[in-house]
Structures are given as C-alpha cells and as structure tokens.
C-alpha atoms as a PDB file:
ATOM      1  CA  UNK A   1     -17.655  13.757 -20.069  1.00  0.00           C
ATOM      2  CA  UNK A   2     -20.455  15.959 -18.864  1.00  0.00           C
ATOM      3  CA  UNK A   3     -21.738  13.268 -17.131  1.00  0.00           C
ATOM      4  CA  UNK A   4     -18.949  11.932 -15.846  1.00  0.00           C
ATOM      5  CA  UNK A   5     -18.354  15.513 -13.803  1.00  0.00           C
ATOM      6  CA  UNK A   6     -22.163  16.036 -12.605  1.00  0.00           C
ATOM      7  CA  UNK A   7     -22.434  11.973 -11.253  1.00  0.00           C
ATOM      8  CA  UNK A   8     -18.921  13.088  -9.453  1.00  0.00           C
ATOM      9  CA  UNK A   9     -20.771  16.100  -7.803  1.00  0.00           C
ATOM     10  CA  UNK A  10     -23.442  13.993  -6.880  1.00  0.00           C
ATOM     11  CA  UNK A  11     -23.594  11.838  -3.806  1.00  0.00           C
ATOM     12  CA  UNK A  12     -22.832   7.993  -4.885  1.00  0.00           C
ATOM     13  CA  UNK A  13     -25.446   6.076  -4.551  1.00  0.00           C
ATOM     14  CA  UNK A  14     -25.098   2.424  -3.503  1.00  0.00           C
ATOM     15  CA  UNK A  15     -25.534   0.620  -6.630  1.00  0.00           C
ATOM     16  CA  UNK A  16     -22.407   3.159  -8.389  1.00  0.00           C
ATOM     17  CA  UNK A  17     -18.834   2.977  -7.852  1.00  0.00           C
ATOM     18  CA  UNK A  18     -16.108   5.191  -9.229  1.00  0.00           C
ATOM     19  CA  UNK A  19     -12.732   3.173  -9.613  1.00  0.00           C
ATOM     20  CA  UNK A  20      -9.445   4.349 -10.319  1.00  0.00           C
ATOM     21  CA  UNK A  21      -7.908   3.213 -13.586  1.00  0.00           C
ATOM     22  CA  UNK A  22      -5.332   0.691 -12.607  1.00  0.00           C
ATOM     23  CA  UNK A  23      -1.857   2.550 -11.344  1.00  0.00           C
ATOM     24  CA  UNK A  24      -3.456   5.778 -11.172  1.00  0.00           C
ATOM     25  CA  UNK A  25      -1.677   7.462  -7.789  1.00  0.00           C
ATOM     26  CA  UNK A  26      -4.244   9.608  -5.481  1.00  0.00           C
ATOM     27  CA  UNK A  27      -2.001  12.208  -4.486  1.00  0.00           C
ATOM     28  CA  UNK A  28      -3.173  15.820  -6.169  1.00  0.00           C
ATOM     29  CA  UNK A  29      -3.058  16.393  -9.440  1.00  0.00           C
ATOM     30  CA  UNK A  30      -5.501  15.346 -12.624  1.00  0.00           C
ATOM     31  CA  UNK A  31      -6.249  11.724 -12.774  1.00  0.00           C
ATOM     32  CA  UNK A  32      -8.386   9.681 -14.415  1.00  0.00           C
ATOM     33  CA  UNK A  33     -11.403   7.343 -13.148  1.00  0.00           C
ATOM     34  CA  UNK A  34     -14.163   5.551 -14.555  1.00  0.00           C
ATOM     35  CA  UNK A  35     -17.991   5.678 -12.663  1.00  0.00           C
ATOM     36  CA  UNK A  36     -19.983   2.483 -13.297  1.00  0.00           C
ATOM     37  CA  UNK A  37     -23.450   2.135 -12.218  1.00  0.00           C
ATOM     38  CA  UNK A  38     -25.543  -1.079 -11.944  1.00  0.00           C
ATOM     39  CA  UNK A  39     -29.408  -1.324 -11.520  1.00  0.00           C
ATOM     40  CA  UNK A  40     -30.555  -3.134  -8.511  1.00  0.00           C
ATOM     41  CA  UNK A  41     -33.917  -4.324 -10.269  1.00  0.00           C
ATOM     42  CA  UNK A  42     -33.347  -4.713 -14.042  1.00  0.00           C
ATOM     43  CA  UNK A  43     -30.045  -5.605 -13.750  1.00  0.00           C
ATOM     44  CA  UNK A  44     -28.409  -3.384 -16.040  1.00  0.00           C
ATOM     45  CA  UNK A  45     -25.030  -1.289 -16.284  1.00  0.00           C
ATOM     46  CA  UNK A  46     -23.449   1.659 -17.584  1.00  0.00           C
ATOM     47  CA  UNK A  47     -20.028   3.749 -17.797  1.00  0.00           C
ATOM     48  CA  UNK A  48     -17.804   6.398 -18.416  1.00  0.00           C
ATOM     49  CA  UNK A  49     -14.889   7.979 -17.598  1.00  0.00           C
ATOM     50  CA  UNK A  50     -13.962  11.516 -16.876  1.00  0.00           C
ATOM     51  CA  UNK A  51     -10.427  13.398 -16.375  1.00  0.00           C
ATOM     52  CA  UNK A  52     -10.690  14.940 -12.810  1.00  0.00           C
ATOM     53  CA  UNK A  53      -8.512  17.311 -10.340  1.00  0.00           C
ATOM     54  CA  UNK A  54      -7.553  16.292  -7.131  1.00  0.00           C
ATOM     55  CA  UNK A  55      -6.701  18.855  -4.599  1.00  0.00           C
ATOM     56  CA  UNK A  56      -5.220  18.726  -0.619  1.00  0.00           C
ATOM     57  CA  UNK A  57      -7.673  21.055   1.062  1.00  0.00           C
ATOM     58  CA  UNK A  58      -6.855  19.460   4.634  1.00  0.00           C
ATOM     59  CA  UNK A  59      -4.342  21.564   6.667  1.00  0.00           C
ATOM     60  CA  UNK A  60      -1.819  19.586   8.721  1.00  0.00           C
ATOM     61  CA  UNK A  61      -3.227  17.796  12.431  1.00  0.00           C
ATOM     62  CA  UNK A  62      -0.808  18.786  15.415  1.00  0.00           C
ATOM     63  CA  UNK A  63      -0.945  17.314  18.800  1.00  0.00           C
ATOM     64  CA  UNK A  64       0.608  17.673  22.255  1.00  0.00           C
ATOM     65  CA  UNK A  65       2.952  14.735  22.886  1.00  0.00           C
ATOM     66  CA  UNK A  66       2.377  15.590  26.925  1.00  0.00           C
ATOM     67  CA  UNK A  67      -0.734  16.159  27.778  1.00  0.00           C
ATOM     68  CA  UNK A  68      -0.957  19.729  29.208  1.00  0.00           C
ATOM     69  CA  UNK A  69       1.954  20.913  27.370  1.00  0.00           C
ATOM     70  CA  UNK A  70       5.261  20.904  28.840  1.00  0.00           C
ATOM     71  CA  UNK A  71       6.667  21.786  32.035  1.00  0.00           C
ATOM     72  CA  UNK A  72      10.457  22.856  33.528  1.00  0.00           C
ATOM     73  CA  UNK A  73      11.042  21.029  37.045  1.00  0.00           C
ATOM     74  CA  UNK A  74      12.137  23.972  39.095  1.00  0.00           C
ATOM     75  CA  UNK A  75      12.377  27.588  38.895  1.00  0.00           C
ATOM     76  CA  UNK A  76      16.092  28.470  38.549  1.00  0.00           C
ATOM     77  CA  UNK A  77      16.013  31.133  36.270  1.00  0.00           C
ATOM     78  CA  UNK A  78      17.877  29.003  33.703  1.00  0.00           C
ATOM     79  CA  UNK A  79      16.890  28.265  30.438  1.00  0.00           C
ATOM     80  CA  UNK A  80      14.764  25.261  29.599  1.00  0.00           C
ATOM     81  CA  UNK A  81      14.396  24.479  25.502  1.00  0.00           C
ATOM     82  CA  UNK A  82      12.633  22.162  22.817  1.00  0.00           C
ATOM     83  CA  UNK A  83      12.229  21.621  19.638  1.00  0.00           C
ATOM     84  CA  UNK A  84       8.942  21.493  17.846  1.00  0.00           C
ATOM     85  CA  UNK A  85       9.216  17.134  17.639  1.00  0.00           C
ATOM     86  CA  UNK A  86       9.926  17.220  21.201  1.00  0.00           C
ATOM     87  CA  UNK A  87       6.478  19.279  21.997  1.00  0.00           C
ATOM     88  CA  UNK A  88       4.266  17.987  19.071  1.00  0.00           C
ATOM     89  CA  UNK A  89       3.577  15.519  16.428  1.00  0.00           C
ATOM     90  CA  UNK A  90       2.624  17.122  13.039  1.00  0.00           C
ATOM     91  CA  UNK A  91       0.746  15.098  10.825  1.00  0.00           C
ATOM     92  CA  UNK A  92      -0.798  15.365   7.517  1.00  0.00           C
ATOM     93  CA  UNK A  93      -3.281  13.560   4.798  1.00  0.00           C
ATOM     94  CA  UNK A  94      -0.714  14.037   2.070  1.00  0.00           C
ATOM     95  CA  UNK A  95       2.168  13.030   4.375  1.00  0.00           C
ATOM     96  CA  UNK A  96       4.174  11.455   1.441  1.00  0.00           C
ATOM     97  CA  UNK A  97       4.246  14.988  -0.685  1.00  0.00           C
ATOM     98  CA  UNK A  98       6.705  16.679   1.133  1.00  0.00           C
ATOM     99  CA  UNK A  99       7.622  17.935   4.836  1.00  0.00           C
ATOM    100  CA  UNK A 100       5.138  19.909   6.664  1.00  0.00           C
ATOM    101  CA  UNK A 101       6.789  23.293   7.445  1.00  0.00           C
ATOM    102  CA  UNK A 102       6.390  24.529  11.042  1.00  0.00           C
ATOM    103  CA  UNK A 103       7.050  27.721  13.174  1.00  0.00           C
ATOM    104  CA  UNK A 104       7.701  27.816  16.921  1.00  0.00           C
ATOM    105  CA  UNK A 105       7.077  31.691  18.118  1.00  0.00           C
ATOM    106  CA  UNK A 106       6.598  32.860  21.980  1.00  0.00           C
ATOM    107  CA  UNK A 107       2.956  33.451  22.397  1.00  0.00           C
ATOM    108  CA  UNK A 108       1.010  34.527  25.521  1.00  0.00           C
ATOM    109  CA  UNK A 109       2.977  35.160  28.646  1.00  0.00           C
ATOM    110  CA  UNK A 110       6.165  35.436  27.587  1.00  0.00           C
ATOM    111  CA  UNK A 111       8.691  38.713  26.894  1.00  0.00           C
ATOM    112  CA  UNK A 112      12.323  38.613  25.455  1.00  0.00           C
ATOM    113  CA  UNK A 113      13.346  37.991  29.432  1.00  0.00           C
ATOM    114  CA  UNK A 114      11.637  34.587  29.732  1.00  0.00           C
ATOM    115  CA  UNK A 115      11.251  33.111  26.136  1.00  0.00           C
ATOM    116  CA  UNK A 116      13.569  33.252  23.240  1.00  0.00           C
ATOM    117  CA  UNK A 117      12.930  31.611  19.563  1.00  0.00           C
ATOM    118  CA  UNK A 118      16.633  30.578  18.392  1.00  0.00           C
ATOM    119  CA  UNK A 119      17.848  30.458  15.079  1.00  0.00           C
ATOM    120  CA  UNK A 120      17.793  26.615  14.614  1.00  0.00           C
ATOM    121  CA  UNK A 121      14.019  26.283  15.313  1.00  0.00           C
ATOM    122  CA  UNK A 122      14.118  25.906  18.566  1.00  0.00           C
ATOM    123  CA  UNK A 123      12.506  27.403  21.564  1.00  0.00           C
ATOM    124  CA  UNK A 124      13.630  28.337  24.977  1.00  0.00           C
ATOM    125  CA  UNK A 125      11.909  29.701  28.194  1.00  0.00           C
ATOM    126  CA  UNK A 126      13.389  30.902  31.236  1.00  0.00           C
ATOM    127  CA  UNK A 127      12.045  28.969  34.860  1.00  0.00           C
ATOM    128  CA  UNK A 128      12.118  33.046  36.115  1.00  0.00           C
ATOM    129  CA  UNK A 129       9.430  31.698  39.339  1.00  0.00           C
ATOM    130  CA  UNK A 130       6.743  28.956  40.096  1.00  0.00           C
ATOM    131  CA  UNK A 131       3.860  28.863  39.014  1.00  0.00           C
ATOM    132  CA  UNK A 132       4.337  30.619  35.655  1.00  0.00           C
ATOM    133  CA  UNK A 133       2.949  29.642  32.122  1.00  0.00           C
ATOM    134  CA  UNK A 134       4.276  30.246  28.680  1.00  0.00           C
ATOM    135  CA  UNK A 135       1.930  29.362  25.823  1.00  0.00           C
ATOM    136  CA  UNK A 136       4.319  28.859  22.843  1.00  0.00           C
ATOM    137  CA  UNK A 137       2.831  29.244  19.822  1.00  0.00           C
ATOM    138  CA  UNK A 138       3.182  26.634  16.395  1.00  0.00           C
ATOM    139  CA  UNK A 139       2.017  27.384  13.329  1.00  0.00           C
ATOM    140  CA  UNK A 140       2.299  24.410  10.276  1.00  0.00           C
ATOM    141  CA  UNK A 141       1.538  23.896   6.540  1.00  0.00           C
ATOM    142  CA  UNK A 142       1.811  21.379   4.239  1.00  0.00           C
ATOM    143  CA  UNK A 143       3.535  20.848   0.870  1.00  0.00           C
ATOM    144  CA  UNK A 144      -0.032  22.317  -0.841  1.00  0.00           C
ATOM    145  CA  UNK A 145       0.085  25.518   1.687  1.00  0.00           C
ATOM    146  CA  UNK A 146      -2.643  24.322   3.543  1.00  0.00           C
ATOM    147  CA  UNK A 147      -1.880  25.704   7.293  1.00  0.00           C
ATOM    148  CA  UNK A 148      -3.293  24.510  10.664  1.00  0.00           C
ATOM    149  CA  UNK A 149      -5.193  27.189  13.060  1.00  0.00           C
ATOM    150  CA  UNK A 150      -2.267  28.524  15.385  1.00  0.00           C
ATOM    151  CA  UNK A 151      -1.236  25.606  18.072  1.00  0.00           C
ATOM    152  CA  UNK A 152      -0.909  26.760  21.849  1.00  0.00           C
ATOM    153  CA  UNK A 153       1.630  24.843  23.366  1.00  0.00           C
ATOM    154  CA  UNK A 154       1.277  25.827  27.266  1.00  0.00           C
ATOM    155  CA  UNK A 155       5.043  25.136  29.292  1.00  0.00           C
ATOM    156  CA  UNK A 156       4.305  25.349  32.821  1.00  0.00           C
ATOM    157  CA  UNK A 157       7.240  26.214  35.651  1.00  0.00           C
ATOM    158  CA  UNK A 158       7.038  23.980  38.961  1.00  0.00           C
ATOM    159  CA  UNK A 159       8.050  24.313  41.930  1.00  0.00           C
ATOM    160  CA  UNK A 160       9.163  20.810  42.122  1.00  0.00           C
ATOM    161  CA  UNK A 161       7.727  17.357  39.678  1.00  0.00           C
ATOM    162  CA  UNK A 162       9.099  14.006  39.934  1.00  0.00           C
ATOM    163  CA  UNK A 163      10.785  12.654  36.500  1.00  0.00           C
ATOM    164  CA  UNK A 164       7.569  10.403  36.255  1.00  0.00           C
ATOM    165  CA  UNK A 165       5.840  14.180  35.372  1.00  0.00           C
ATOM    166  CA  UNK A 166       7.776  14.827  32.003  1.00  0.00           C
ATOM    167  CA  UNK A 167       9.087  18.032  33.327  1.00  0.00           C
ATOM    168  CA  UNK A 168      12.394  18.892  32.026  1.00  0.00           C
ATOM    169  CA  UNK A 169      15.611  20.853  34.549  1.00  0.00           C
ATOM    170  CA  UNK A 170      16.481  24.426  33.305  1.00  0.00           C
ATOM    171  CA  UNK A 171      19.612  24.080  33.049  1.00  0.00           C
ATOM    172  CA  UNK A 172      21.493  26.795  30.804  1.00  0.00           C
ATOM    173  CA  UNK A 173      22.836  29.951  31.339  1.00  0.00           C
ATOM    174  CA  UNK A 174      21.094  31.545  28.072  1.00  0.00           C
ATOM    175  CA  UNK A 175      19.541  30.133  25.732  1.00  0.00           C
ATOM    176  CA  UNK A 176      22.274  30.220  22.952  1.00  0.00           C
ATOM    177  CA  UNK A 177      23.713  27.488  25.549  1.00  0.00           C
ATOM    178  CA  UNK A 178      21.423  24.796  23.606  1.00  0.00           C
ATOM    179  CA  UNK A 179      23.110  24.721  20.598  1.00  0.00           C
ATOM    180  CA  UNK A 180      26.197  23.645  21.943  1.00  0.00           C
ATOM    181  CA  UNK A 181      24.746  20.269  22.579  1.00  0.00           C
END
C-alpha cells in the first residue's frame, strides 16, 4: 500500500496506468484503483492497488451570458430586474453532486435608490439616467464549499438600444413589482 500512495504522488509515466476497479464512481469520496506498470524493454509488469481519497478542490466557473453584462434600454427611472440564470451560467466539475449555491448582492455603483436585492434572489436596478453602470456582484459554491472569486456583473443604462442589443425596458414602479409576474 505504501507504494501504491508514493507511485500516486508521482507523475505517471508512459509505460503506467492507474485504472479504476470496474463500477467504481469518480465523484469524491475513498475509492479504490489499481496502478499497473509495464517495462518498455524487458517486457515485464507489475501491480497493486491502494484505497485513495478523492476531493473537489475546483470552485464553480461563472460566465456572462451577454457579453458586457447587461443593459436597461432607456432611462425611466423604473425598475429593471434579473435573476442570476438570466445574467450568468454557473457551472461546476462536480455538477451531478448537488446545486451550486449562488448570491446576487449590489456591488459598485449602486445605493438602496438605484439597486435593490429582493427576497426571491433576484436583483433589481433603477434606469435613474444614461450613461450609468451598476456592477452587481455574484458570489457561488458548490456542494463541497468550494466558492468562485466574486463575479462582477456590470448592467449598463442607455439612452436608447435596439432589441437586437439585449437591453431589457425598466418597466416597474419598485422593485417589489417583479414578483407579481
């Protein structure tokens, strides 16, 4: 078993494999594997198996679905609001373990008059004049607690984009508006 764990530790070299006993699942957790090794020149081979941990050290990937963030069509000063799947796409390595948690918080730019984080998840900003930029801020971690560097998510007012652009309309009163829809 001791050398089992040290060839694990050190870089495979091509004539080695490590296999997985048949039906053994990759996902965390101890598993078992077996390390063969083959000489090249006299044609000889070897074995053994060890008991080892596996652990998710990779923190979730997030992505702008936009590119540039997102954007509110004119400046109204209604409220304009998303939720975190219609900003990003969260991904992660373990994807089948569980749901990646998330957290949408106002970042830079914003105050309680022009961006609001409601109850539900969501997030609202407020098209107040043109020109102005809200970076929202996401934070995620997956089902092992592994959490992504804080996510800017910059929403952009303008003074006028064509429906081709993405933007959305600002279009309620206050943000609590939303969640009657």
């Amino acid at each position: 078993n001791s050398q089992a764990r040290q060839a694990l530790l050190e870089p495979i070299p091509g004539s080695a494999a490590i296999t997985w006993v048949r039906g053994t699942s990759t996902r965390p957790g101890q598993r078992h594997v077996h390390i063969s090794g083959k000489s090249a020149a006299a044609n000889l081979s070897s074995w053994c198996s060890a008991t080892v941990n596996i652990t998710d050290a990779e923190p979730p990937v997030i992505k702008l679905l936009r590119p540039g963030g997102a954007c509110i069509a004119s400046p109204n000063a209604r409220w304009a609001c998303w939720s975190a799947g219609q900003l990003v796409s969260l991904s992660d390595n373990c994807q089948g373990d569980g749901d990646i948690g998330f957290m949408l918080q106002c970042g830079e730019g914003s105050t309680g008059d022009n961006c609001r984080v409601l109850a539900g998840g969501q997030v609202c900003v407020r098209a107040a004049k043109a020109g102005q930029l809200v970076r929202l801020r996401l934070l995620a971690r997956d089902a092992y607690g592994n959490m992504a560097q804080p996510f800017a998510v910059p929403v952009q007012v303008m003074v006028a984009a064509p429906a081709s652009a993405g933007c959305v309309a600002a279009v309620f009163g206050k943000p609590e508006d939303m969640l009657l829809f």
